[in-house]
Every structure is written in structure tokens, then in C-alpha cells.
C-alpha atoms as a PDB file:
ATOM      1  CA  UNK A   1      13.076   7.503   4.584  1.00  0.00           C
ATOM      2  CA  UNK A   2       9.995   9.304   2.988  1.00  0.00           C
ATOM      3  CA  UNK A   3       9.240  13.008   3.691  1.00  0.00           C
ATOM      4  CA  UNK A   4       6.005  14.327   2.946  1.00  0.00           C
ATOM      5  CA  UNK A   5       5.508  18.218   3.372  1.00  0.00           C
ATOM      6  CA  UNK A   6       2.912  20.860   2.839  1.00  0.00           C
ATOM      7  CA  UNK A   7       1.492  19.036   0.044  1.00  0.00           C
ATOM      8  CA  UNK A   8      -1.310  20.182  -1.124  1.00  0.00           C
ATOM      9  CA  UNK A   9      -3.484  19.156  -4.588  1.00  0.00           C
ATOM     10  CA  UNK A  10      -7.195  20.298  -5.653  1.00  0.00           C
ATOM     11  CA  UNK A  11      -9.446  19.421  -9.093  1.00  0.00           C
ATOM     12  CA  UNK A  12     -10.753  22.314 -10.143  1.00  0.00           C
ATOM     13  CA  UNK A  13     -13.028  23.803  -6.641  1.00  0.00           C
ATOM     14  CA  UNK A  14     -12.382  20.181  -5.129  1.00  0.00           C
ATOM     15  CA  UNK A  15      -9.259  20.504  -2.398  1.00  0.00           C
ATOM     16  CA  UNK A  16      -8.422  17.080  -1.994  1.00  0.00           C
ATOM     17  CA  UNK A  17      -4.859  17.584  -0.110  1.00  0.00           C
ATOM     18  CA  UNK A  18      -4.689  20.686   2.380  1.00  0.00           C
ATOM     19  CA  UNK A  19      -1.401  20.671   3.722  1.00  0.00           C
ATOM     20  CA  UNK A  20      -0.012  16.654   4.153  1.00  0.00           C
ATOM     21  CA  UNK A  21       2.828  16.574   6.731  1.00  0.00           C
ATOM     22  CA  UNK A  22       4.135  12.858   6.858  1.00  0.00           C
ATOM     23  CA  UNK A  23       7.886  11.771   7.811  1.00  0.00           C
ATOM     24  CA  UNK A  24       8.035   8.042   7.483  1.00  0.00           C
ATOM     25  CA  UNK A  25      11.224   6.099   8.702  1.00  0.00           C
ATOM     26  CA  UNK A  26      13.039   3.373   7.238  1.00  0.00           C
ATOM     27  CA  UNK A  27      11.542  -0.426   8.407  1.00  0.00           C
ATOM     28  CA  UNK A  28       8.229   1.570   9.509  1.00  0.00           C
ATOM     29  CA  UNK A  29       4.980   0.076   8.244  1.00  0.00           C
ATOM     30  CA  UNK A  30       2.680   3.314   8.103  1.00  0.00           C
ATOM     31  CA  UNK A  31      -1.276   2.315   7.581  1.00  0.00           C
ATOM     32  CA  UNK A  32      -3.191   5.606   6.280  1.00  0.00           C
ATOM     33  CA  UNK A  33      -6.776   5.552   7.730  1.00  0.00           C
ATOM     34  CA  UNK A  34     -10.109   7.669   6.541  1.00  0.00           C
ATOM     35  CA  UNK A  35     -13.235   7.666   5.163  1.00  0.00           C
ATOM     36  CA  UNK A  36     -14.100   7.332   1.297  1.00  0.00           C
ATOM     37  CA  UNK A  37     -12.811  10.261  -0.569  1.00  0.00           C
ATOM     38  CA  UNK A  38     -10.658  12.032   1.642  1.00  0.00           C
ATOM     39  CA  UNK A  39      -7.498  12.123  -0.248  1.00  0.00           C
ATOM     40  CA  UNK A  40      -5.632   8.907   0.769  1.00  0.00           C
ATOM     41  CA  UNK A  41      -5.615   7.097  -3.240  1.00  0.00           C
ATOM     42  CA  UNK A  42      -4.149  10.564  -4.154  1.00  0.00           C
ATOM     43  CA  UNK A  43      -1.937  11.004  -1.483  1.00  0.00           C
ATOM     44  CA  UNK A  44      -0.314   7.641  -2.678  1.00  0.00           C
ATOM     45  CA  UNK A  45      -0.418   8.719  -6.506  1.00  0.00           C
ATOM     46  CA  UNK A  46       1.331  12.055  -5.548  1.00  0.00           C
ATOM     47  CA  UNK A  47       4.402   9.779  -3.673  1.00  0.00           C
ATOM     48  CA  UNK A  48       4.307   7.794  -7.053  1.00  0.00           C
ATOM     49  CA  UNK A  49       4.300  10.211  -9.467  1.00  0.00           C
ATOM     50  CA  UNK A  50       1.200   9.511 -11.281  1.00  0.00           C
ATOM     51  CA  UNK A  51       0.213  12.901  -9.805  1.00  0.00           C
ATOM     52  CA  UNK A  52       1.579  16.389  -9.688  1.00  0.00           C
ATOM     53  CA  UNK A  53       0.636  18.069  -6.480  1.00  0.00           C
ATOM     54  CA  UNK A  54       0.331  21.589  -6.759  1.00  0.00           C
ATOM     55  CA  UNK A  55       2.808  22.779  -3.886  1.00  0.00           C
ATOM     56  CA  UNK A  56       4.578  20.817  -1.171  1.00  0.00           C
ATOM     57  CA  UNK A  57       7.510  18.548  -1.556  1.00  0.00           C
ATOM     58  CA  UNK A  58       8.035  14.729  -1.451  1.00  0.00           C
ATOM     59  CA  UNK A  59      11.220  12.989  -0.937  1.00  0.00           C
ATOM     60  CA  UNK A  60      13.074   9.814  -0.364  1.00  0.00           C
ATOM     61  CA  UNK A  61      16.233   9.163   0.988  1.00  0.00           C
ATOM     62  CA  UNK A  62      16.518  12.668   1.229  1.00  0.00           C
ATOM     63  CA  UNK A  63      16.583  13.831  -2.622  1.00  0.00           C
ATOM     64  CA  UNK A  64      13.263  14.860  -4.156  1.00  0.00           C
ATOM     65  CA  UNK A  65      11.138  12.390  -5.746  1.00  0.00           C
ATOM     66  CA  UNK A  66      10.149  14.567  -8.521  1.00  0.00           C
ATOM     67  CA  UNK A  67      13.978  14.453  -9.566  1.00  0.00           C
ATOM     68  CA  UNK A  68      14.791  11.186  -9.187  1.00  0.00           C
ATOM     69  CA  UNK A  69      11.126   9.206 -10.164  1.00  0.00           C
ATOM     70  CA  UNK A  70      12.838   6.386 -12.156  1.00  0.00           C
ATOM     71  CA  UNK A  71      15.227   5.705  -9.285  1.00  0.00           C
ATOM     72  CA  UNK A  72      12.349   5.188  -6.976  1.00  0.00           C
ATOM     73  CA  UNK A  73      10.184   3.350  -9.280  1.00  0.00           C
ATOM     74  CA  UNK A  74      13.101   0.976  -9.438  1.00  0.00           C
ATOM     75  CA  UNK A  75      12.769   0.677  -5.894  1.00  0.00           C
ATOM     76  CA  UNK A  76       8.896   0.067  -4.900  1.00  0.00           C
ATOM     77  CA  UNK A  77       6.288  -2.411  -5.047  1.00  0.00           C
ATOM     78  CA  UNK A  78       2.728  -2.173  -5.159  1.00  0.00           C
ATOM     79  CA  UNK A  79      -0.502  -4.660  -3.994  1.00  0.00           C
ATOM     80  CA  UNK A  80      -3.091  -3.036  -5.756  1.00  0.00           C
ATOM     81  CA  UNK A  81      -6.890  -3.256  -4.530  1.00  0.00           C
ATOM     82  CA  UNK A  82      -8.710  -6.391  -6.139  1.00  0.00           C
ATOM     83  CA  UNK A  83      -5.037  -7.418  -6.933  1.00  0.00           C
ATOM     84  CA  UNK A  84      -5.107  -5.921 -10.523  1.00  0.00           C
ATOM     85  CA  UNK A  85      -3.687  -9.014 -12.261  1.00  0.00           C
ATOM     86  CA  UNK A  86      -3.281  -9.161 -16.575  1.00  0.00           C
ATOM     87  CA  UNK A  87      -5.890 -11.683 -17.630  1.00  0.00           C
ATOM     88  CA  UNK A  88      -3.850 -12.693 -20.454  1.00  0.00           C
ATOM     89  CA  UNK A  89      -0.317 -13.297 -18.468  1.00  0.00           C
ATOM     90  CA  UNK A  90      -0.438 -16.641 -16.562  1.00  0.00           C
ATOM     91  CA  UNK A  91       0.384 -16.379 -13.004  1.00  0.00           C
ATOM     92  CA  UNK A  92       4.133 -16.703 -12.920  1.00  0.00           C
ATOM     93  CA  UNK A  93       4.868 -14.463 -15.637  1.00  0.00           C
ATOM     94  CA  UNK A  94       2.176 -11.730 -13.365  1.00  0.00           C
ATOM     95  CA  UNK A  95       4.388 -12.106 -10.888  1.00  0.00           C
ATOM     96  CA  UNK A  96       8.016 -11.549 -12.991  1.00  0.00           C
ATOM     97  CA  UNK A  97       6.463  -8.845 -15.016  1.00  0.00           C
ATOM     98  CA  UNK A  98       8.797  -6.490 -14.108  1.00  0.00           C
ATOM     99  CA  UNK A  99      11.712  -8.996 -14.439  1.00  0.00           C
ATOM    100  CA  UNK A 100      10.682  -9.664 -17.998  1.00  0.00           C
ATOM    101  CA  UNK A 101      10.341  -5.957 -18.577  1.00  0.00           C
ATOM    102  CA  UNK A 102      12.642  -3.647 -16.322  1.00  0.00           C
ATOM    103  CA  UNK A 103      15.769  -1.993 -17.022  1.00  0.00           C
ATOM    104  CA  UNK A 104      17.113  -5.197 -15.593  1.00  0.00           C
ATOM    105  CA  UNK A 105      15.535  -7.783 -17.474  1.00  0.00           C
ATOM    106  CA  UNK A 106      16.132 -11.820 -16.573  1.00  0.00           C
ATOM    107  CA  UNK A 107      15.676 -14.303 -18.928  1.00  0.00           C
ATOM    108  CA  UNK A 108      12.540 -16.200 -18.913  1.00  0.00           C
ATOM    109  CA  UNK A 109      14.178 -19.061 -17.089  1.00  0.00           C
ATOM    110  CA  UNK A 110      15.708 -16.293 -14.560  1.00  0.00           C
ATOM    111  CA  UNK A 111      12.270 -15.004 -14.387  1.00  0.00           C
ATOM    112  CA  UNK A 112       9.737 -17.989 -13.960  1.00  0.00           C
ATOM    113  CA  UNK A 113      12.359 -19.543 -11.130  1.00  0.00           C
ATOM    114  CA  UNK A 114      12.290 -16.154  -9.338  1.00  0.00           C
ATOM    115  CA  UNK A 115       8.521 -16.317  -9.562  1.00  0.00           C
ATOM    116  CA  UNK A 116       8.291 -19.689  -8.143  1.00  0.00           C
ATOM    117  CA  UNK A 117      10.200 -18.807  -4.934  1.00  0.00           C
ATOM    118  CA  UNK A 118       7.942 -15.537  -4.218  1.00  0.00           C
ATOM    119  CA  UNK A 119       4.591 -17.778  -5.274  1.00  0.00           C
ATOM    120  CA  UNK A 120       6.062 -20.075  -1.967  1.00  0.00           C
ATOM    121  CA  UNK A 121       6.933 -17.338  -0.189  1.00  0.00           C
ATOM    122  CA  UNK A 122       2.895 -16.208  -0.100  1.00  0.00           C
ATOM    123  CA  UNK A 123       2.044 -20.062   0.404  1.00  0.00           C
ATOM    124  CA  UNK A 124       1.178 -20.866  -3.117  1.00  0.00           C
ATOM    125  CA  UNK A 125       2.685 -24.022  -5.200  1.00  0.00           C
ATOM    126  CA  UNK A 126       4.598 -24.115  -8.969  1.00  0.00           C
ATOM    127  CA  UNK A 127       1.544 -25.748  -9.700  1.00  0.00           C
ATOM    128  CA  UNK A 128      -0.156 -22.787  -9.241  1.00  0.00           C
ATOM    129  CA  UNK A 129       2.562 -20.983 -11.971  1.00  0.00           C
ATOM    130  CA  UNK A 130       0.818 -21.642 -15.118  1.00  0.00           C
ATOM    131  CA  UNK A 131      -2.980 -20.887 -14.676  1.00  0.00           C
ATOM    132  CA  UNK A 132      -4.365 -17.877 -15.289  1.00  0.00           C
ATOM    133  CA  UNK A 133      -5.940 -15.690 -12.899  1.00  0.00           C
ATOM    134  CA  UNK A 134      -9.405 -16.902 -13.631  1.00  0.00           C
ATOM    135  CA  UNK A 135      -8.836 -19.964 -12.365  1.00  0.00           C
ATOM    136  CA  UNK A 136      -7.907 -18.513  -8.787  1.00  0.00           C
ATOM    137  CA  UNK A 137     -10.014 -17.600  -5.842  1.00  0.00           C
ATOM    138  CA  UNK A 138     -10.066 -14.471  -4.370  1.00  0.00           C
ATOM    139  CA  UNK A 139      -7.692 -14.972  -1.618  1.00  0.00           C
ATOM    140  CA  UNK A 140      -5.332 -16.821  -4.080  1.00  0.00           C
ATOM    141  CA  UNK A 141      -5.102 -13.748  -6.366  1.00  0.00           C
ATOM    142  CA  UNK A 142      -4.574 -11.639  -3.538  1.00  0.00           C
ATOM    143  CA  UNK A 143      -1.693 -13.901  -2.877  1.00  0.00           C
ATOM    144  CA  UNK A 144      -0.249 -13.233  -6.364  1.00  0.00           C
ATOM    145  CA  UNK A 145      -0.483  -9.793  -6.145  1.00  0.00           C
ATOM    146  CA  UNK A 146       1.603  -9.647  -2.984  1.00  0.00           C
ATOM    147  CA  UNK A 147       4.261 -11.797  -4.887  1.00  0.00           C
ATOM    148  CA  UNK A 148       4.545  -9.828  -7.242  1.00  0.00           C
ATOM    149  CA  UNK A 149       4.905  -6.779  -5.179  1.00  0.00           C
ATOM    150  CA  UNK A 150       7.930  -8.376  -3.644  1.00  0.00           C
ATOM    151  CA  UNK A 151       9.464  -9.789  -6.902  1.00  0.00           C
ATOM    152  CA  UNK A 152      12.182  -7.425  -7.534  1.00  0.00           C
ATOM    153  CA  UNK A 153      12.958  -7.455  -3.527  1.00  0.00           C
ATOM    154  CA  UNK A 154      11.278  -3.667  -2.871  1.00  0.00           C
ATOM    155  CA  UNK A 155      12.626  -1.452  -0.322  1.00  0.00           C
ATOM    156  CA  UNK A 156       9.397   0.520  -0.313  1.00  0.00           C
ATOM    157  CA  UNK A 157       5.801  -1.400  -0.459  1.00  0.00           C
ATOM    158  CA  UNK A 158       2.490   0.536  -0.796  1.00  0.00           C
ATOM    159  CA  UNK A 159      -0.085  -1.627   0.142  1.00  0.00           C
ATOM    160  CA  UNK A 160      -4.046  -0.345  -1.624  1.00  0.00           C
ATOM    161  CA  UNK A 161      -7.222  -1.761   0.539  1.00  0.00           C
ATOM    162  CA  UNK A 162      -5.000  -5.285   0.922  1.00  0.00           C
ATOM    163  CA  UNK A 163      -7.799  -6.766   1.941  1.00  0.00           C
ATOM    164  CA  UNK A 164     -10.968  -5.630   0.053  1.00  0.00           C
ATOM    165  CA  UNK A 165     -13.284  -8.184  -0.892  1.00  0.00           C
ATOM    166  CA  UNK A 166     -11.908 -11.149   1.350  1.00  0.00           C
ATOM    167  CA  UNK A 167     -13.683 -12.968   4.274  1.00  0.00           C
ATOM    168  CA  UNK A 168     -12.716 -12.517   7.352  1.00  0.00           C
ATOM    169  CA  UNK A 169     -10.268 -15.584   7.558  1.00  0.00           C
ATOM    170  CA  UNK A 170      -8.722 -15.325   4.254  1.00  0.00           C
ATOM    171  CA  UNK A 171      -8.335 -10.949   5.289  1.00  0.00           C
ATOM    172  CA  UNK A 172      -6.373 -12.629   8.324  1.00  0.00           C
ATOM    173  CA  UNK A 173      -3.649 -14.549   6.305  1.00  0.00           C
ATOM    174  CA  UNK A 174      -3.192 -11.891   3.980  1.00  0.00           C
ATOM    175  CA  UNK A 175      -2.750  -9.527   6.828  1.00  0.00           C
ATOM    176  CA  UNK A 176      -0.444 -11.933   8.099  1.00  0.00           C
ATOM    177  CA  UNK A 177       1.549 -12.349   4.679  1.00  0.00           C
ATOM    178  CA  UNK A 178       1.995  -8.816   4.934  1.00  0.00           C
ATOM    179  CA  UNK A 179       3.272  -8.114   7.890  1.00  0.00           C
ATOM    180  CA  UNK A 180       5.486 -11.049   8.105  1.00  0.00           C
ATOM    181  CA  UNK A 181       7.121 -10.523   4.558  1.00  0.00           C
ATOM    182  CA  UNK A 182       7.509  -6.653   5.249  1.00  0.00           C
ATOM    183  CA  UNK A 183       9.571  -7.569   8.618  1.00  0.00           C
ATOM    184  CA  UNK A 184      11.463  -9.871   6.884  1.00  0.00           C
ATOM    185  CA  UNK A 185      12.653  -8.007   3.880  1.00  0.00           C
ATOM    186  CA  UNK A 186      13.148  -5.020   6.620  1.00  0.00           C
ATOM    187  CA  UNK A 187      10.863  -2.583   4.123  1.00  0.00           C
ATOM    188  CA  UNK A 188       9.198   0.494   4.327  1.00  0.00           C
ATOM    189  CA  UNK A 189       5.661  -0.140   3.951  1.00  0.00           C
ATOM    190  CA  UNK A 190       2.439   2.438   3.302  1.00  0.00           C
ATOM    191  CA  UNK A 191      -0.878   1.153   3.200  1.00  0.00           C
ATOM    192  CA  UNK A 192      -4.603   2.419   3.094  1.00  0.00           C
ATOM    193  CA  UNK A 193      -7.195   0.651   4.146  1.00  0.00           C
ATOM    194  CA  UNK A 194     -10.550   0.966   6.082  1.00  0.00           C
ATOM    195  CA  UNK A 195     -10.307  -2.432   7.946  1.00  0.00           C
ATOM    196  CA  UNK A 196      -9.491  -1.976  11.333  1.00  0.00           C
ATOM    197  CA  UNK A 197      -8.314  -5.271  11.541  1.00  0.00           C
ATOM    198  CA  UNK A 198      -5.802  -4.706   8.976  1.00  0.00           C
ATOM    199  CA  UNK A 199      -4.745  -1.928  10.918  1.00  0.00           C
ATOM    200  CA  UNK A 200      -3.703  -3.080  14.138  1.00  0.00           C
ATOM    201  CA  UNK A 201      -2.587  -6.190  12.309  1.00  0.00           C
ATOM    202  CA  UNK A 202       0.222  -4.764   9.958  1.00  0.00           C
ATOM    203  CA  UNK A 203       0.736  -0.974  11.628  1.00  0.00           C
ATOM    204  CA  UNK A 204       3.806   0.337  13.440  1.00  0.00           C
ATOM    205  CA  UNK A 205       2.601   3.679  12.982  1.00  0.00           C
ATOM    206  CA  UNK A 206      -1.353   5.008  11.918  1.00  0.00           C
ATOM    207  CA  UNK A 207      -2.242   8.405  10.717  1.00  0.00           C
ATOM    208  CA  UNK A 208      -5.562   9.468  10.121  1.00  0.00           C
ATOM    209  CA  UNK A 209      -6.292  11.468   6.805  1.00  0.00           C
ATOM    210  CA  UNK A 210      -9.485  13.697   7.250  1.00  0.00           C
ATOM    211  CA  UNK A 211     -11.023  17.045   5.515  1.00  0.00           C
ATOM    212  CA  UNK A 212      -7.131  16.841   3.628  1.00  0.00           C
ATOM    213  CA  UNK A 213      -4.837  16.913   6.339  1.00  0.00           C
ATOM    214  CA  UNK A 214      -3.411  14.342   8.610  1.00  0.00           C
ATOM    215  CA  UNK A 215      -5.642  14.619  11.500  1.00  0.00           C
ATOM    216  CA  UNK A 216      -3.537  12.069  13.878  1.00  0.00           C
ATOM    217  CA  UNK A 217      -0.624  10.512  13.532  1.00  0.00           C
ATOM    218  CA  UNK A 218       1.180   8.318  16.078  1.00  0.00           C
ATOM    219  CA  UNK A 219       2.281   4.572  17.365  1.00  0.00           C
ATOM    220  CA  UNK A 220      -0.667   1.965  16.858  1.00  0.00           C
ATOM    221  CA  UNK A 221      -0.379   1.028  20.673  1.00  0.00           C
ATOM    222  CA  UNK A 222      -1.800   4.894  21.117  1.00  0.00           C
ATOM    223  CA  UNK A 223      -4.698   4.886  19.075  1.00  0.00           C
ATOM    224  CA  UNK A 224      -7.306   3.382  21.107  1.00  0.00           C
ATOM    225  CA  UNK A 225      -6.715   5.985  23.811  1.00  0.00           C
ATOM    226  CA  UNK A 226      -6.259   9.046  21.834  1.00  0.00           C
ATOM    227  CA  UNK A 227      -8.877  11.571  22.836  1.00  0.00           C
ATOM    228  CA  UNK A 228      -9.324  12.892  19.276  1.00  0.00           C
ATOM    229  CA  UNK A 229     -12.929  12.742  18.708  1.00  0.00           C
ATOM    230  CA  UNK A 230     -12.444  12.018  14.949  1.00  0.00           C
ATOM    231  CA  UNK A 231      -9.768   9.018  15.162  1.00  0.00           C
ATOM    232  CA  UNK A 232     -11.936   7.796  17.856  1.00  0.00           C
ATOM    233  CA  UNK A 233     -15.381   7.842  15.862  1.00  0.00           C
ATOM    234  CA  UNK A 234     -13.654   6.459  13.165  1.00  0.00           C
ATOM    235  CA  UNK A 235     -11.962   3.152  14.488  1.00  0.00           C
ATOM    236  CA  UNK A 236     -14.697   2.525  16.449  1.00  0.00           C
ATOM    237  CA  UNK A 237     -17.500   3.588  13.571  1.00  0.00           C
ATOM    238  CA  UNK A 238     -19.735   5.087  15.227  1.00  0.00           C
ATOM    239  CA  UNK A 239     -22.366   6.789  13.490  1.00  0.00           C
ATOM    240  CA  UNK A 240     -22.446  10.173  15.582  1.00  0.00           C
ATOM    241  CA  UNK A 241     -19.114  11.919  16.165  1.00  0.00           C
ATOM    242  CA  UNK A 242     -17.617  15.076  14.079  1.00  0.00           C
ATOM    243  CA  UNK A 243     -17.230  13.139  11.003  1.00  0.00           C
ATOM    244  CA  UNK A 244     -20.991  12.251  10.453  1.00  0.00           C
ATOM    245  CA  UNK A 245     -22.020  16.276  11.650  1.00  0.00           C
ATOM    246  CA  UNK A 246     -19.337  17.744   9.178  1.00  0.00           C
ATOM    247  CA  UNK A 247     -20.992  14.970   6.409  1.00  0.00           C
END
């Protein structure tokens, strides 16, 4: 569904993306692993748009995404990291924000009901529909963010450290929010994270992003007996390994 290749982007000296080679298939969740600065935010603002690589192409469905941006907007949601929710907006109308806004705009009452079913689908109750998101926990806002993600019923997810900030439990019933709705609304899903657990929670696929190319790329059952020294050092994080010598 999404076809990543030779994409390259640098600021100024800095070469951030060497070469990217990614082919992602329809249904596939695809979890982007590597350490801090080492392209992966980038990589996912190139695929959006809100950067222009400098060579390489990136296409959905087949036609270029560079050509058809508004299209593909149309089609994708986004959890951002530390959920990213408007202060101002109470809950439901976070989550319809696009309904109240898009190029297919709902009423209000089309929008808050719409709101209310993807609050329950993430386990939260109408009650929760009119505070604001200072009046949430953590794990709670998390929540919101996913619903909103999945408001206009995406085809295409990209999920941004899912689970930053959260303790261990609440990182498990996001992960399992994730997965769960992603299977269920049969969407293509791209996520970066550094939490292994996330990983082998939500993955059908992993590749590893190092030194701005994809280093490994392959089926999650595979990664724990790949004999790449860097995929290995990293999921395992150990402190001595390729990575820490090239650092």
C-alpha cells in the first residue's frame, strides 16, 4: 500500500535519510525501531508531507503522494507522542475535530455522537465527553488521542512513541487498544517507538532505522534471532555493540 524508495533528506551538513527503502502492504502494522535522532520523526513527516525529501519517491496506492497529498490526508490518522490534545476543546469535540472541520463536515450533533462511540471504543464513558484534557490522567489522554485517530475511520494510522510517558500497565492497554482497533478496522498502521514491548505487542513487521537507512527489516517472529549485530544490541540494549562504538 505504501512505497518508500531511495529517499533521502539532509539539513544543511546533517544527512538524516540516506537512501530509505520501505514497501509496506495493506493490513500490515509496520513498527520503525532506532535510537534518538536517527531519522525515524522525519521519515514519518516526509510520508506526510510536512517534509520535502530531497530525492526518492513516496507513494500510496500506487500514485505519488506528492501529487495526491489532500487525498491521503483525507485518509490517515495520527496518535501523536504525549497525545497532543487542544487545551481549550473539551474532549469530545478533540476527538471530532476533523468532523467539525474537514471537507466533510457533520453537524455538531453528527459529530459529538460519533465521538461518543470512538471514546467507548478506547474504553472511556460520555461522561468523560465534556471535560477538558486537564482533568484526565495520562493514560486517559492517551486514550483520547487514539480516538481521535480513528474518528474519521482511517485506512492508514501512524502511531508516534504510543506509549511515552505511561507505566508499565497503562503502556500495556494502550498497546492493546492499538493493536486490537488496527485489526479490526483492517488498517495500515506505522509506528515508532523505542519500547520493546510495544514492539512485539502491536508489530507484524519491524524495521530498524540506523546511520539513515533501514538496517533490518523483516517479520517480528524473526527478530530475536537475526544475527545483525545492530538489531540485536538494540532490542536487547546492551551497552557495547556497533551502535555504542560508532556513538
Amino acid at each position: 500500500m505504501i512505497e518508500i524508495d531511495g529517499l533521502k533528506k539532509s539539513f544543511g551538513s546533517k544527512h538524516v535519510l540516506r537512501g530509505v527503502n520501505l514497501h509496506i502492504a495493506r493490513g500490515e502494522s509496520l513498527v520503525v525501531i532506532g535510537g534518538s535522532g536517527t531519522g525515524k520523526s522525519v521519515l514519518l513527516k516526509c510520508i506526510l508531507g510536512l517534509v520535502r525529501p530531497d530525492t526518492g519517491t513516496i507513494a500510496v496506492n500506487g500514485a505519488p503522494v506528492a501529487e495526491t497529498r489532500e487525498a491521503f490526508l483525507s485518509r490517515f490518522g495520527m496518535l501523536f507522542q504525549g497525545a497532543a490534545l487542544f487545551d481549550s476543546l473539551s474532549v469530545w469535540q478533540n476527538v471530532a475535530f476533523r468532523l467539525l472541520r474537514g471537507p466533510e463536515r457533520r453537524t455538531k450533533e453528527e459529530a459529538r455522537k460519533t465521538a461518543v462511540e470512538k471514546l467507548a471504543r478506547v474504553g472511556l464513558g460520555p461522561e468523560v465527553a465534556d471535560l477538558f484534557p486537564a482533568e484526565l490522567s495520562g493514560g486517559m489522554q492517551k486514550r483520547v488521542g487514539l480516538a481521535r485517530a480513528i474518528a474519521t475511520d482511517p485506512t492508514v494510522i501512524f502511531f508516534d512513541e504510543p506509549t511515552t510517558g505511561l507505566d508499565p500497565i497503562m503502556a500495556g492497554v494502550i498497546n492493546d487498544l492499538i493493536n486490537s482497533v488496527v485489526r479490526e478496522m483492517g488498517a495500515t498502521a506505522i509506528t515508532i517507538t523505542h519500547d520493546m514491548s510495544s514492539v512485539r505487542a502491536i508489530a507484524d513487521k519491524v524495521a530498524m532505522l540506523h546511520d539513515g537507512k533501514i538496517r533490518w527489516h523483516g517479520p517480528i517472529d524473526e527478530m530475536d534471532t537475526t544475527d545483525d549485530p545492530y538489531v540485536s544490541q538494540f532490542i536487547h540494549g546492551r551497552a557495547e555493540g556497533p551502535i555504542a562504538a560508532i556513538r
